[in-house]
C-alpha atoms as a PDB file:
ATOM      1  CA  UNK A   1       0.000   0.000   0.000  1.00  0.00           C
ATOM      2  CA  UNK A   2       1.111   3.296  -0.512  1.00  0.00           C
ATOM      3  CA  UNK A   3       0.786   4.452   2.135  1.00  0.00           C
ATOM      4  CA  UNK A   4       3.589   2.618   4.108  1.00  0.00           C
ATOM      5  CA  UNK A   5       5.997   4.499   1.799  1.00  0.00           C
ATOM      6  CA  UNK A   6       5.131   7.687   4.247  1.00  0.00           C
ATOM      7  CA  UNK A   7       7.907   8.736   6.275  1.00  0.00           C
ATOM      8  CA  UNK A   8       7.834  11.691   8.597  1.00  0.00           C
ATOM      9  CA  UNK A   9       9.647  14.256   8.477  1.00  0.00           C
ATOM     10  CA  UNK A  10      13.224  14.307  10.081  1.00  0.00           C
ATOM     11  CA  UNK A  11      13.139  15.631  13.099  1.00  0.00           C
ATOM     12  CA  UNK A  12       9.414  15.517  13.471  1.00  0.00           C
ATOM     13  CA  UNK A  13       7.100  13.531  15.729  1.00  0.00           C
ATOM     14  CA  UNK A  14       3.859  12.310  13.332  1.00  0.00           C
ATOM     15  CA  UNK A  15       0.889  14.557  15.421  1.00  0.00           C
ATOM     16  CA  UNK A  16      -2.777  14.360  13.729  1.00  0.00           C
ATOM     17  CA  UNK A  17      -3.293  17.954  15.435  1.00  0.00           C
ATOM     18  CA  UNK A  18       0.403  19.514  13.904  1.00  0.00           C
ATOM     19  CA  UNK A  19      -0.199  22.229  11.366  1.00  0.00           C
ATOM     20  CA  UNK A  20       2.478  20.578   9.158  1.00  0.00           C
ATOM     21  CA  UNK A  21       0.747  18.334   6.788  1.00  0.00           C
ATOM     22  CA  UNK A  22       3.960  16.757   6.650  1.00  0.00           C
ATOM     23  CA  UNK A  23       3.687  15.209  10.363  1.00  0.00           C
ATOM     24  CA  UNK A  24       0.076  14.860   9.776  1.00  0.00           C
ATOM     25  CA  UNK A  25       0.574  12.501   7.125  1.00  0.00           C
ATOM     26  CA  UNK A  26       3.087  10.633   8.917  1.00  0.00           C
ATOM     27  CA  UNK A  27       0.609  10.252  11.910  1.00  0.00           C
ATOM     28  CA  UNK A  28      -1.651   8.312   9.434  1.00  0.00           C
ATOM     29  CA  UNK A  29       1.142   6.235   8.139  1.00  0.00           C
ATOM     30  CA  UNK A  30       2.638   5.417  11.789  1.00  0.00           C
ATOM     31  CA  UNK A  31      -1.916   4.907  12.532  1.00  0.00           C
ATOM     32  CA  UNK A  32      -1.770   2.418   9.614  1.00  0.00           C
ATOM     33  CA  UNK A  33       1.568   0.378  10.205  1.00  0.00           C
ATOM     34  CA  UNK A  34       0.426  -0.416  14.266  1.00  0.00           C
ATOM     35  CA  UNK A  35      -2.921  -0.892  13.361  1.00  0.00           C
ATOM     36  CA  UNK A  36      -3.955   1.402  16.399  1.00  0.00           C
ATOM     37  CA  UNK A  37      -7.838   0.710  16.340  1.00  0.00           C
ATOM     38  CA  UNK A  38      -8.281   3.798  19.010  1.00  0.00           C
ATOM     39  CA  UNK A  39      -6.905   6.427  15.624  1.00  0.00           C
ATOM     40  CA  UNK A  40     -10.781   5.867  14.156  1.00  0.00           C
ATOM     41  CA  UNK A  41     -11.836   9.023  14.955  1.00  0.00           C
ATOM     42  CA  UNK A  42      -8.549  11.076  14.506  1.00  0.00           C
ATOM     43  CA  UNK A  43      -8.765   9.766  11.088  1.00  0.00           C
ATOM     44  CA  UNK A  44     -11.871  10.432  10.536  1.00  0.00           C
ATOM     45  CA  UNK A  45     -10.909  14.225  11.744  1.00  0.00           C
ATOM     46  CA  UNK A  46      -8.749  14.155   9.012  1.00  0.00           C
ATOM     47  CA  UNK A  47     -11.128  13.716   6.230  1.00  0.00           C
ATOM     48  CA  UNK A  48     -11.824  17.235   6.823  1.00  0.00           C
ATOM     49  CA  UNK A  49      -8.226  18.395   6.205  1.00  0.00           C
ATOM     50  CA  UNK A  50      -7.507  21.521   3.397  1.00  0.00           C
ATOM     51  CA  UNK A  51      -5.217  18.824   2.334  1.00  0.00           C
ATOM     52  CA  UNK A  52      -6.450  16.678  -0.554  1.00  0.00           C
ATOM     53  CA  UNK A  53      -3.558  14.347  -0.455  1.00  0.00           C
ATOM     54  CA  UNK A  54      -3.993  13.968   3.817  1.00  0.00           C
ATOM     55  CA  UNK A  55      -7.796  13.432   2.773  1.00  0.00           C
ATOM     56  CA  UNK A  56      -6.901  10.451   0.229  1.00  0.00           C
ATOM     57  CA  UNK A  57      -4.216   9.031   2.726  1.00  0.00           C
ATOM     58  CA  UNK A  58      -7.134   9.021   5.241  1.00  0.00           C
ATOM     59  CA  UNK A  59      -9.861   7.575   3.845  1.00  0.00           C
ATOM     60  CA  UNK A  60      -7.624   4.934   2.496  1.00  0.00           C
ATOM     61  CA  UNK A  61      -6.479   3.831   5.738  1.00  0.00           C
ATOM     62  CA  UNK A  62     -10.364   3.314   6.552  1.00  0.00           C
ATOM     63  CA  UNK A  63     -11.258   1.845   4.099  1.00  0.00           C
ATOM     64  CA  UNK A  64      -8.111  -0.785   4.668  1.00  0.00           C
ATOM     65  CA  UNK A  65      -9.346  -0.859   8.811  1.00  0.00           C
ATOM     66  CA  UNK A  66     -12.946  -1.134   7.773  1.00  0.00           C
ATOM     67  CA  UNK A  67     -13.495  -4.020   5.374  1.00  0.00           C
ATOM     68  CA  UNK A  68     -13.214  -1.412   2.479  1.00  0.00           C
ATOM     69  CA  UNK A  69     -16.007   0.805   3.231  1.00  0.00           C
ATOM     70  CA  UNK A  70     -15.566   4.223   2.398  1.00  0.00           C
ATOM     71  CA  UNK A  71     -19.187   5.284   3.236  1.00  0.00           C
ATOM     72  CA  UNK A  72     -19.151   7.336   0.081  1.00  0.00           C
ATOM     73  CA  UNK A  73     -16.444   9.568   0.822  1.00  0.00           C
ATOM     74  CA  UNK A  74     -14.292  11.784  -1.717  1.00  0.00           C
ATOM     75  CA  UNK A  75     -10.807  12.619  -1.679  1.00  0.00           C
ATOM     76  CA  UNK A  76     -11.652  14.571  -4.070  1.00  0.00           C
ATOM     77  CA  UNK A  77     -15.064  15.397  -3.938  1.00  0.00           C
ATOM     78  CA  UNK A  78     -17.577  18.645  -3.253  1.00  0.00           C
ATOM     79  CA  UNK A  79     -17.374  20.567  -0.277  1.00  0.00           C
ATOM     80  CA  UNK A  80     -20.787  19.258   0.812  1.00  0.00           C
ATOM     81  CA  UNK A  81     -20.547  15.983  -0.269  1.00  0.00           C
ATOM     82  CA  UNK A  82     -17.226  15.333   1.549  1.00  0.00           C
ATOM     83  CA  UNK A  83     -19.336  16.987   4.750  1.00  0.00           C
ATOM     84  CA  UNK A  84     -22.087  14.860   4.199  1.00  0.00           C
ATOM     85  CA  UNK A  85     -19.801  11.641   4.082  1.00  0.00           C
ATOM     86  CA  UNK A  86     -17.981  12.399   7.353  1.00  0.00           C
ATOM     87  CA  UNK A  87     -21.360  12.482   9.242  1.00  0.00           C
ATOM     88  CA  UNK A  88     -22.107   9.277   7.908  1.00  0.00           C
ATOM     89  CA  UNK A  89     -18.215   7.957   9.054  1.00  0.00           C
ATOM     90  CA  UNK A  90     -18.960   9.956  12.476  1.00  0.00           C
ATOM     91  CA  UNK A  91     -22.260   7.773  12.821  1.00  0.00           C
ATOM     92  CA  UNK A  92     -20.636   4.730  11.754  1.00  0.00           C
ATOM     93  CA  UNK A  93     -17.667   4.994  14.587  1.00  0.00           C
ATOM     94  CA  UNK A  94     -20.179   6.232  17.237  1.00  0.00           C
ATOM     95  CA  UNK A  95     -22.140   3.348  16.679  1.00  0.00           C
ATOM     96  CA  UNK A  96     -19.171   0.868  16.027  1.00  0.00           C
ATOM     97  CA  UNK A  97     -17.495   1.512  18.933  1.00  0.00           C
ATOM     98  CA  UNK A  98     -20.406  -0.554  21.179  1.00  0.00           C
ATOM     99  CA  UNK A  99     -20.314  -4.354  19.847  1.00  0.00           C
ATOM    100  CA  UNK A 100     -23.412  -5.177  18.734  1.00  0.00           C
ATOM    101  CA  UNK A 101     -24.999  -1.909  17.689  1.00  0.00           C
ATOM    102  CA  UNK A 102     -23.943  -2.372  14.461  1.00  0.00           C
ATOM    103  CA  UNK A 103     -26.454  -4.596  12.303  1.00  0.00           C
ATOM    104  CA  UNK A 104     -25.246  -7.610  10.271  1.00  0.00           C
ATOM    105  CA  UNK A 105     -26.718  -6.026   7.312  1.00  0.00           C
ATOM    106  CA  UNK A 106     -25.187  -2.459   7.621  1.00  0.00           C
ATOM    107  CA  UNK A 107     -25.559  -0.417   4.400  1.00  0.00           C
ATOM    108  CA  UNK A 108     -22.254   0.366   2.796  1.00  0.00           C
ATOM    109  CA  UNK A 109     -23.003   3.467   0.852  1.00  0.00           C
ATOM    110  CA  UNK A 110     -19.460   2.563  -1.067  1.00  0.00           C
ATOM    111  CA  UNK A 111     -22.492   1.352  -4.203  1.00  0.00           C
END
């Protein structure tokens, strides 16, 4: 995945809240290669970035930690739409996070 390929820069700790995308970028790398389950929602804060490539590095990484679902998220889509998408990935991690409140037939909106 490309992602692995992601170093940080030197010098730099990888931080989801830096203002460098740099580090930020790193911190979904470093998310990716320890398969830290607790980075859902830090990636999914992400999504929101200026940054289209921190966007596509994101929503890759969920999609790899989530059976592929990208709940119709955009790298590179509208404004709104992206907005629209990260409600439904907010939803989906509220509700994922308690066991069984997630049904068996949950919609993936991927299509």
């Amino acid at each position: 995945m490309a992602l692995m390929a992601c170093n940080a820069p030197s010098g730099s700790i990888p931080d989801f809240n830096s203002p460098a995308p740099g580090d930020r970028m790193a911190a979904i790398v470093v998310t990716v290669r320890a398969g830290a389950d607790d980075q859902d929602v830090n990636l999914v804060r992400q999504l929101a970035s200026e940054d289209a490539m921190i966007r596509f590095m994101a929503i890759n990484a969920l999609a790899e930690r989530h059976e592929g679902r990208t709940l119709g998220f955009q790298f590179d889509g509208s404004y709104l739409d992206r907005q629209d998408a990260i409600r439904r990935w907010v939803d989906y991690i509220d509700t994922s996070e308690s066991p069984d409140s997630v049904p068996d037939d949950h919609e993936d909106l991927d299509g």
